[in-house]
Protein backbone atom coordinates (compact mmCIF):
# COMPACT_ATOMS: atom_id res chain seq x y z
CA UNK A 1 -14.68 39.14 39.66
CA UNK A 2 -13.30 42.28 40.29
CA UNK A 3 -9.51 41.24 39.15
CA UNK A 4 -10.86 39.95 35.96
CA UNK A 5 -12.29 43.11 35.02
CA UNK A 6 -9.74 44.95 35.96
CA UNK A 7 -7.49 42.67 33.67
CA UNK A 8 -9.34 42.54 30.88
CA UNK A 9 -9.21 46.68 30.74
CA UNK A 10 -5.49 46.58 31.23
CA UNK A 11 -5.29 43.99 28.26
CA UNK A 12 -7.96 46.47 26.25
CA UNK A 13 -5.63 49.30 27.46
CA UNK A 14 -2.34 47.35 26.12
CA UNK A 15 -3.67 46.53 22.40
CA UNK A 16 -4.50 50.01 21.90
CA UNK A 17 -1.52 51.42 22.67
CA UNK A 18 -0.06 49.49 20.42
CA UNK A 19 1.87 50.27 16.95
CA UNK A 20 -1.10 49.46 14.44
CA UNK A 21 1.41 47.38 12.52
CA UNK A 22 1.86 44.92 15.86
CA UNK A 23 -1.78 44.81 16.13
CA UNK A 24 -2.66 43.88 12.79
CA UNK A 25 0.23 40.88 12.82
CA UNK A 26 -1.42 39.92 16.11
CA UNK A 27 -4.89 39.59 14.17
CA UNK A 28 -3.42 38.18 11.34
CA UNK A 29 -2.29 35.24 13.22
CA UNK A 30 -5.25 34.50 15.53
CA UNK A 31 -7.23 34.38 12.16
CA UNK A 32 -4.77 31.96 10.37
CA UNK A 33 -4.24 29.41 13.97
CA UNK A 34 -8.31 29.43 13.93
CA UNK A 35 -9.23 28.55 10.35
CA UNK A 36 -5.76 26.37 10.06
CA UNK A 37 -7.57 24.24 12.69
CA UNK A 38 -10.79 24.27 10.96
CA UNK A 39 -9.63 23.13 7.89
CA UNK A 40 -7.73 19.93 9.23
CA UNK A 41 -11.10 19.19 11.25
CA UNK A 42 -13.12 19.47 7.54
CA UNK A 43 -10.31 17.54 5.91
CA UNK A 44 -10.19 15.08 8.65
CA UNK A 45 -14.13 14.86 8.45
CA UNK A 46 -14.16 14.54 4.47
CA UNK A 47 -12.12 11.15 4.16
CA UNK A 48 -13.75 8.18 4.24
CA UNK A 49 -12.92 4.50 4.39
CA UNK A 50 -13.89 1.80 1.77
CA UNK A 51 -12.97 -1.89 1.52
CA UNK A 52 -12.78 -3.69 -1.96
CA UNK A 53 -13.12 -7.30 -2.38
CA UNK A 54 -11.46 -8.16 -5.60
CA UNK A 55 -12.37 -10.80 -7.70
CA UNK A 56 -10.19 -11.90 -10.25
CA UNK A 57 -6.83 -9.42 -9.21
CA UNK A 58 -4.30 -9.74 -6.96
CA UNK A 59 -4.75 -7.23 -4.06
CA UNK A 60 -1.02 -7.35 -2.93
CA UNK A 61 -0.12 -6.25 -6.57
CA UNK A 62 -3.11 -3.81 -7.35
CA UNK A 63 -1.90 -1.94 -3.93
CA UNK A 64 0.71 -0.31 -5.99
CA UNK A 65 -1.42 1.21 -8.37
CA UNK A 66 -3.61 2.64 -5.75
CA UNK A 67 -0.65 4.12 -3.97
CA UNK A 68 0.22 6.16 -6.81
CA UNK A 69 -3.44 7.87 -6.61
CA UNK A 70 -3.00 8.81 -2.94
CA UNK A 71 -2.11 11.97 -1.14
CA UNK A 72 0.58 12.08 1.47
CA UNK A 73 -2.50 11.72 4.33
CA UNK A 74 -4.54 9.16 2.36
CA UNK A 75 -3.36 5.36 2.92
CA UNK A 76 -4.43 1.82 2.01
CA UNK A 77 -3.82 -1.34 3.51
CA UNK A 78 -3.81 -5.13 1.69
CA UNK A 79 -5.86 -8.17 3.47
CA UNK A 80 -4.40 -11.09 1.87
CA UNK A 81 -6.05 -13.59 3.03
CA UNK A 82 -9.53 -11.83 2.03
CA UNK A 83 -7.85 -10.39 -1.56
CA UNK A 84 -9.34 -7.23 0.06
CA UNK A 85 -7.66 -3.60 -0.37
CA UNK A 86 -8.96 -0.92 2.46
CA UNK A 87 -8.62 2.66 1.04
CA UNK A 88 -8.77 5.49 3.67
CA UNK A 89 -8.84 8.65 1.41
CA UNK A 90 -10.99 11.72 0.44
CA UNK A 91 -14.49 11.42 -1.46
CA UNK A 92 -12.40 12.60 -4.99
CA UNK A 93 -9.30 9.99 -4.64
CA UNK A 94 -11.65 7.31 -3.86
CA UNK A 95 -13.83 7.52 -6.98
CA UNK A 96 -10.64 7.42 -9.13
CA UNK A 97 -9.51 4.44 -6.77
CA UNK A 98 -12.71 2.29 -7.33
CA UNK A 99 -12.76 3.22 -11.02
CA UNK A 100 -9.38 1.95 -11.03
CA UNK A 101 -10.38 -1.18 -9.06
CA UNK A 102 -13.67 -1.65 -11.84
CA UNK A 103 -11.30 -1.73 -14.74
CA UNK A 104 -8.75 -4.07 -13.43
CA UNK A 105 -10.73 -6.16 -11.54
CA UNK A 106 -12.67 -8.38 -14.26
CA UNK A 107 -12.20 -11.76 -15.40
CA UNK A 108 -9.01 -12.85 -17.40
CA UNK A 109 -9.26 -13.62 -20.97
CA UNK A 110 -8.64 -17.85 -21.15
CA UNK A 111 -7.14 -19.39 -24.45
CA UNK A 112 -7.52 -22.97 -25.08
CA UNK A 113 -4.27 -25.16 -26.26
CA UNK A 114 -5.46 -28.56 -28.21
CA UNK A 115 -2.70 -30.40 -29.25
CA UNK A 116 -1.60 -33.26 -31.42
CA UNK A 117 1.92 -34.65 -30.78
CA UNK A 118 3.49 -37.26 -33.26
CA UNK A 119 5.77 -39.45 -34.80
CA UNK A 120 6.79 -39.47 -38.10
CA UNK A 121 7.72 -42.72 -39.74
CA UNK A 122 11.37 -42.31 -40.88
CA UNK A 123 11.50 -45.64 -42.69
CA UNK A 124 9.16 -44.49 -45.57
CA UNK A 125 11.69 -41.96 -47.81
CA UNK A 126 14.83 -40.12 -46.27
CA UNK A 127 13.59 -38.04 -43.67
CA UNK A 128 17.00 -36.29 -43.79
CA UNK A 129 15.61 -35.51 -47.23
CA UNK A 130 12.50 -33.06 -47.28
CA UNK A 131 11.75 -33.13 -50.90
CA UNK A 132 11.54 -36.80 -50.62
CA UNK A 133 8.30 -36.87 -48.37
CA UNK A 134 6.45 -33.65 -49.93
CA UNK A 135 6.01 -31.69 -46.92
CA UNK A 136 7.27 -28.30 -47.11
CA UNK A 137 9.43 -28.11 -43.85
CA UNK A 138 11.20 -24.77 -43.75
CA UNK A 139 10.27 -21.67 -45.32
CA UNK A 140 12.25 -18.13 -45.31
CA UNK A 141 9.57 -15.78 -46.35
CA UNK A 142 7.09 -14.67 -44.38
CA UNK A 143 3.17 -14.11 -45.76
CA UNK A 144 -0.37 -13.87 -43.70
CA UNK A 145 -0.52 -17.77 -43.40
CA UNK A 146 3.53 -18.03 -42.41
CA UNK A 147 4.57 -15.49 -39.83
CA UNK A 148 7.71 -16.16 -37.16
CA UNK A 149 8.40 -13.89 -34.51
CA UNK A 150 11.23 -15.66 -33.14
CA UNK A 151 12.61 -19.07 -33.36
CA UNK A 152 15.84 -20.50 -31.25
CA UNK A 153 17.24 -24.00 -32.37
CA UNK A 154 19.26 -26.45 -29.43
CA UNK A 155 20.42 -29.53 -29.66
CA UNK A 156 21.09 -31.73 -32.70
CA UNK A 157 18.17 -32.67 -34.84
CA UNK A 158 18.01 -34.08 -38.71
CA UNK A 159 15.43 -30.58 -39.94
CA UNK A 160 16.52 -28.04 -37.55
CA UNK A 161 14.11 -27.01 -35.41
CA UNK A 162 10.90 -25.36 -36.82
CA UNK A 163 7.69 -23.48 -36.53
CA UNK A 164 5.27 -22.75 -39.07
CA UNK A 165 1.98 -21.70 -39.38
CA UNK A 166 -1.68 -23.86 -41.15
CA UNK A 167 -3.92 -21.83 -42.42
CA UNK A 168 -6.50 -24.80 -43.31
CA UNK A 169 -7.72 -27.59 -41.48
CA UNK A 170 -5.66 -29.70 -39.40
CA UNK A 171 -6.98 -32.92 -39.75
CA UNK A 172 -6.97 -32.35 -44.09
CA UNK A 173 -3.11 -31.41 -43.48
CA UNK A 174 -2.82 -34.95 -41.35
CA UNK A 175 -5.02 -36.85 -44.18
CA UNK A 176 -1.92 -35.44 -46.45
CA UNK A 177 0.97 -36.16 -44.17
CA UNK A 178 -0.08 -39.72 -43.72
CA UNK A 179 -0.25 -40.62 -47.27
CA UNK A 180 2.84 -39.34 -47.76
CA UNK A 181 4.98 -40.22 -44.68
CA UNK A 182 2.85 -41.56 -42.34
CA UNK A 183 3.09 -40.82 -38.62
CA UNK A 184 1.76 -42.73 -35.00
CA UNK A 185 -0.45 -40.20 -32.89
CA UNK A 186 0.95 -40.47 -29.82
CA UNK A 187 -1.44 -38.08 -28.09
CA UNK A 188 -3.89 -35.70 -28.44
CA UNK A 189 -4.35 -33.77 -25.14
CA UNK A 190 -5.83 -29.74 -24.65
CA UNK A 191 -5.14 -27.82 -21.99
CA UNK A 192 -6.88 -24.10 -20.88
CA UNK A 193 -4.44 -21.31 -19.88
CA UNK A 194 -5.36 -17.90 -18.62
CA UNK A 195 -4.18 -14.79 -20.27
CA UNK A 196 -0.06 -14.31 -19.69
CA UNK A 197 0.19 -17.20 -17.90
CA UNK A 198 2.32 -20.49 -18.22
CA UNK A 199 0.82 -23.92 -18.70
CA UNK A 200 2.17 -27.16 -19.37
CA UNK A 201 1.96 -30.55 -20.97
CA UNK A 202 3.85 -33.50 -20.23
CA UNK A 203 3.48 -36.81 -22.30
CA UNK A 204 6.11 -38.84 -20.43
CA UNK A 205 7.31 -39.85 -17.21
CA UNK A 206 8.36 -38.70 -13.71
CA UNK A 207 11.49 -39.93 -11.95
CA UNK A 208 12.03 -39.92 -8.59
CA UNK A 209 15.19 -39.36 -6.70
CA UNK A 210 16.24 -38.05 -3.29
CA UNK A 211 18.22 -35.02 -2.29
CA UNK A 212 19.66 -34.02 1.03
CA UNK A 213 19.28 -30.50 2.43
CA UNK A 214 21.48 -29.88 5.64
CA UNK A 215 20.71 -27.47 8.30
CA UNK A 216 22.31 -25.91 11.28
CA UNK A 217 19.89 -28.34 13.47
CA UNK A 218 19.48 -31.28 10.99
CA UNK A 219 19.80 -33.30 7.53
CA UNK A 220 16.44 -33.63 5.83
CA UNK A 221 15.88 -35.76 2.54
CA UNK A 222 13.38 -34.37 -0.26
CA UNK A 223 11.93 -36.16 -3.10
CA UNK A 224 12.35 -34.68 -6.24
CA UNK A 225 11.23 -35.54 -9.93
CA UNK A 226 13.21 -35.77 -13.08
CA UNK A 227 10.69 -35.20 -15.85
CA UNK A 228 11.26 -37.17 -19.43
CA UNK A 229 9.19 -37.32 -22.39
CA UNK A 230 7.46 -34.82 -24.65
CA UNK A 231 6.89 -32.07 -22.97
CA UNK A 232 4.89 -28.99 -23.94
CA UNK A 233 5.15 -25.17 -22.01
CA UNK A 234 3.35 -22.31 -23.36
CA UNK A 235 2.08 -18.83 -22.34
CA UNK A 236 -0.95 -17.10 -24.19
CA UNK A 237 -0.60 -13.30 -24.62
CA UNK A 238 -4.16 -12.12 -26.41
CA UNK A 239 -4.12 -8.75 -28.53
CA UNK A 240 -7.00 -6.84 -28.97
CA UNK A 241 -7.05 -7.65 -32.73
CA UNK A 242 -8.06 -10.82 -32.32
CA UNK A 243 -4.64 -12.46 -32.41
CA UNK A 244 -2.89 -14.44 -30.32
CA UNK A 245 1.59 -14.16 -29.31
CA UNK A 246 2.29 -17.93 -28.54
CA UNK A 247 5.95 -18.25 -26.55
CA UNK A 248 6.38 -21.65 -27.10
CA UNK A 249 8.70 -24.06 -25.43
CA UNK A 250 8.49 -27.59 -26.72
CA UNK A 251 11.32 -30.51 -25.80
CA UNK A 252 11.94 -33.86 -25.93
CA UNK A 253 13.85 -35.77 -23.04
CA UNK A 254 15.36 -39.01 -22.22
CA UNK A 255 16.95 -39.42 -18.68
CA UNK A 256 17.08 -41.96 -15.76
CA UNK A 257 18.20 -42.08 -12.07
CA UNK A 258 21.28 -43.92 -11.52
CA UNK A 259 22.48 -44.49 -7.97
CA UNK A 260 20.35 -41.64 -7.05
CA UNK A 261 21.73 -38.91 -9.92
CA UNK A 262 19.21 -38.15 -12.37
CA UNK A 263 20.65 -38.10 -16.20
CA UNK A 264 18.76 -36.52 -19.08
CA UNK A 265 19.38 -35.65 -22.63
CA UNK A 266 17.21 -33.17 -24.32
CA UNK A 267 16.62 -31.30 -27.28
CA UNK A 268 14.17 -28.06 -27.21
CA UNK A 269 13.22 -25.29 -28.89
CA UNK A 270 12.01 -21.63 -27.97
CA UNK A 271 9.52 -20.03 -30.58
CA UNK A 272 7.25 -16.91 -29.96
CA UNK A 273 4.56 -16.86 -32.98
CA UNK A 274 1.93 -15.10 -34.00
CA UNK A 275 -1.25 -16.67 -34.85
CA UNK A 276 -5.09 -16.01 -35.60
CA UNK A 277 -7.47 -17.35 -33.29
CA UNK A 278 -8.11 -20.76 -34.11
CA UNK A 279 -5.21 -20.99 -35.95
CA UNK A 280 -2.43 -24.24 -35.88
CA UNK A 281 0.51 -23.74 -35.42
CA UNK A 282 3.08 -26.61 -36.49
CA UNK A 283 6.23 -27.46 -34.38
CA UNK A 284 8.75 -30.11 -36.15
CA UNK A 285 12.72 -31.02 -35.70
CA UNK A 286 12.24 -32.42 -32.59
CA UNK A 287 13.97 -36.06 -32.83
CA UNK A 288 13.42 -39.29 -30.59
CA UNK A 289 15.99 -42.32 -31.20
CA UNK A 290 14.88 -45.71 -30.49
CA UNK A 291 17.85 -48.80 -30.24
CA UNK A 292 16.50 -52.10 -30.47
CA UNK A 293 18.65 -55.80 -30.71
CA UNK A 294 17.52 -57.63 -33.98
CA UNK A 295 18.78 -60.99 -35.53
CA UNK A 296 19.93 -61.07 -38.72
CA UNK A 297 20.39 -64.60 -40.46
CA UNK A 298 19.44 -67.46 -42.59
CA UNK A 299 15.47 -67.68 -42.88
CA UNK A 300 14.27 -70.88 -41.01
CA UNK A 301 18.07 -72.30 -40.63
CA UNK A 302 18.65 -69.11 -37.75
CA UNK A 303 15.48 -70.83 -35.68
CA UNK A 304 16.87 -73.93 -35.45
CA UNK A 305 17.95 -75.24 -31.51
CA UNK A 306 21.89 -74.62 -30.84
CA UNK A 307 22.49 -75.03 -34.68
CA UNK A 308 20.68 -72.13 -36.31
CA UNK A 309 23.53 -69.76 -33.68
CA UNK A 310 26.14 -70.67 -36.35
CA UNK A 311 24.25 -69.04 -39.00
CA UNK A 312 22.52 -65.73 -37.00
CA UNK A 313 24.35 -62.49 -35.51
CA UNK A 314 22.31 -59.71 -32.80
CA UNK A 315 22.85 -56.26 -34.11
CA UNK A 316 21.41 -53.16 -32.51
CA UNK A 317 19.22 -51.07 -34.76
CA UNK A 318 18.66 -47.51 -34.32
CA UNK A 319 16.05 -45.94 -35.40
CA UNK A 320 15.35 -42.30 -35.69
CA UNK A 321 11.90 -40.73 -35.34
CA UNK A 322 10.87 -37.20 -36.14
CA UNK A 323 8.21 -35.59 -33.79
CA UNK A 324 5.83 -33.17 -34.75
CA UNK A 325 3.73 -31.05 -32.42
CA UNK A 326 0.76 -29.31 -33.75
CA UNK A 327 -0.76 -26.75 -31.23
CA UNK A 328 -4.47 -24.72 -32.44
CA UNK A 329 -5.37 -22.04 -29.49
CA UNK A 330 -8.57 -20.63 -29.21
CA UNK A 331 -9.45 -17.93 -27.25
CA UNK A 332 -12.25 -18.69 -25.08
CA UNK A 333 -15.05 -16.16 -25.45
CA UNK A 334 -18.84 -16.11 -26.28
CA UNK A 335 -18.59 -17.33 -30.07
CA UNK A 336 -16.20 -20.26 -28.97
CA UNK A 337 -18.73 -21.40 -25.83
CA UNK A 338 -21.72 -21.10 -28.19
CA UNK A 339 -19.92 -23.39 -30.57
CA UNK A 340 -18.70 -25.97 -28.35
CA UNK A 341 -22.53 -25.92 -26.74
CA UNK A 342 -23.23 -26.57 -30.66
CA UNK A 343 -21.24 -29.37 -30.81
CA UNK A 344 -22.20 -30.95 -27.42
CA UNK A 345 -25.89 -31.16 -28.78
CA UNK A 346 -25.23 -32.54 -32.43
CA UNK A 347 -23.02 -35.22 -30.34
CA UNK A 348 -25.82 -36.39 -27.86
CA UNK A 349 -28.70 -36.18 -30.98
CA UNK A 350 -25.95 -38.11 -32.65
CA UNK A 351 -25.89 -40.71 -29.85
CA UNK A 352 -29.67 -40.62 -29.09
CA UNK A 353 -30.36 -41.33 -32.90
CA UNK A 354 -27.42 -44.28 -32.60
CA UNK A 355 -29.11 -46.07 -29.34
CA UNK A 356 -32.82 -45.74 -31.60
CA UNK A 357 -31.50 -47.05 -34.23
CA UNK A 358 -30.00 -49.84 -31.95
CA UNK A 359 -33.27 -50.75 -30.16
CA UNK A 360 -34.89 -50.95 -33.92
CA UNK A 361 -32.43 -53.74 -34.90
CA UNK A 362 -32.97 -55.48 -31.97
């Protein structure tokens, strides 16, 4: 007890002696070592951790955006399996982080694709000829109801490859290209896309053929598919006027597997258009060849057993068809819904008043 009084007056006795430069640097620096410590304890005390379970976003991707609005001692982490982001930061960063999350975390805007894909009858008129079938093919102008961003022909077609714009109704522009080419519907299917992303329609056929991938271990054999037919890829981009960018990929194939190879032929198009909502959109060049064997002879002499050979010959026909594809998107939102909830109820009072009317007659 004694020593450490008798220290702590030598000490006493030391610091006063002292230049009063040296002991002002000596209190200088006890002060800044004590509230240095005290502030990382308060900083260390003022973060806090939050976990966001995201809805519609990707976590892995929205991580980068959140990284951006972190200090160097703030972190978050990504659960992928849970689309979850954890956010360790201070009560300030994370308000601006779950505002951030609040904005980019809603539901994507859907657009619906119908679509009408046919064949135009080549045998009524010259259909190398477009002034021949009165349907205005081409245009070089550009006004509200014919607008092309971009268009980029391949392949060999009769028109050239094409996009143009309807600004009435679809089936009144059928009504007129029937009566005066005609055309075969050969489907009419719709598809629902989200905002910016691809989807696809395929009125054909898949192919399948093997492939062999070798390893350092091993030789395993996939199955892959050669797709033919009409086939339809498109990705949506909405604006927030109202209208809709349309990059539009439409080709026609013809292929087969031979001895395990697959062959194709195709001709496609790239187009990026600009519609209105609810607007069609016309896609045309596209052509489809069809060979067929016919007999060409005398009429009812030809028929006859071993005889009528002498007076028949087989030819092969071809026959070119021109297919049109006419896309309408829609953007799904609160007016479309309430209209297609219209339509669902006129079309069940429509059937209820059939089946009355049906029990009546009976």
């Amino acid at each position: 007890m004694i020593k450490k009084i008798f220290c702590g007056w030598l000490l006493l006795a030391i610091f006063i002696s002292m230049p009063a430069s040296a002991r002002q640097l000596f209190i200088e620096t006890k002060e800044r070592a004590t509230t240095g410590s005290a502030a990382g304890v308060i900083n260390e005390e003022e973060q806090v951790v939050r976990s966001f379970k995201l809805k519609y976003a990707n976590a892995e991707a929205l991580k980068t955006n959140i990284s951006d609005l972190l200090t160097a001692d703030e972190k978050a982490s990504v659960n992928i399996k849970m689309n979850t982001i954890v956010v360790k930061a201070s009560p300030q960063s994370m308000k601006r982080i779950a505002g951030l999350i609040a904005e980019m975390d809603k539901a994507p805007s859907q657009v619906r694709v119908e679509a009408k894909i046919i064949e135009l009858k080549s045998n009524i008129g010259d259909s190398t000829d477009p002034s021949t079938i009165g349907v205005n093919w081409k245009y070089s102008h550009s006004t509200n109801d014919y607008v092309q961003l971009h268009s980029a022909d391949m392949g060999n077609t009769s028109l050239g490859l094409y996009a143009q714009l309807i600004s009435g109704n679809v089936e009144a522009y059928l009504e007129a290209l029937n009566k005066t080419v005609g055309y075969d519907l050969i489907a009419s299917p719709w598809v629902t896309a989200l905002n910016h992303e691809q989807a696809q329609i395929l009125i054909g056929s898949k192919y399948g053929y093997k492939t062999s991938v070798i390893t350092e271990t091993s030789t395993v054999q996939e199955v892959n598919f050669l797709e033919v037919g009409t086939k339809l890829t498109f990705t949506p981009h909405i604006n927030e006027d109202g209208y809709i960018i349309m990059d539009i990929y439409p080709s026609i194939s013809e292929g087969s597997v031979v001895n395990e190879l697959p062959q194709e032929n195709t001709t496609e198009t790239q187009n990026k258009v600009l519609v209105k909502n609810g607007q069609a959109i016309v896609i045309g060049g596209l052509t489809k060849n069809y060979n067929q064997e016919v007999e060409i002879g005398i009429p009812i002499i030809m028929h006859i057993p071993y005889l009528g050979n002498l007076f028949k010959r087989t030819e092969l026909v071809s026959e070119k068809r021109d297919i049109m594809i006419i896309i309408t998107p829609r953007i799904v939102d609160a007016e479309y819904l309430a209209e297609m909830e219209k339509q669902a109820k006129e079309f069940e009072e429509k059937n209820k008043k059939a089946a009355e009317e049906k029990k009546l007659i009976r």
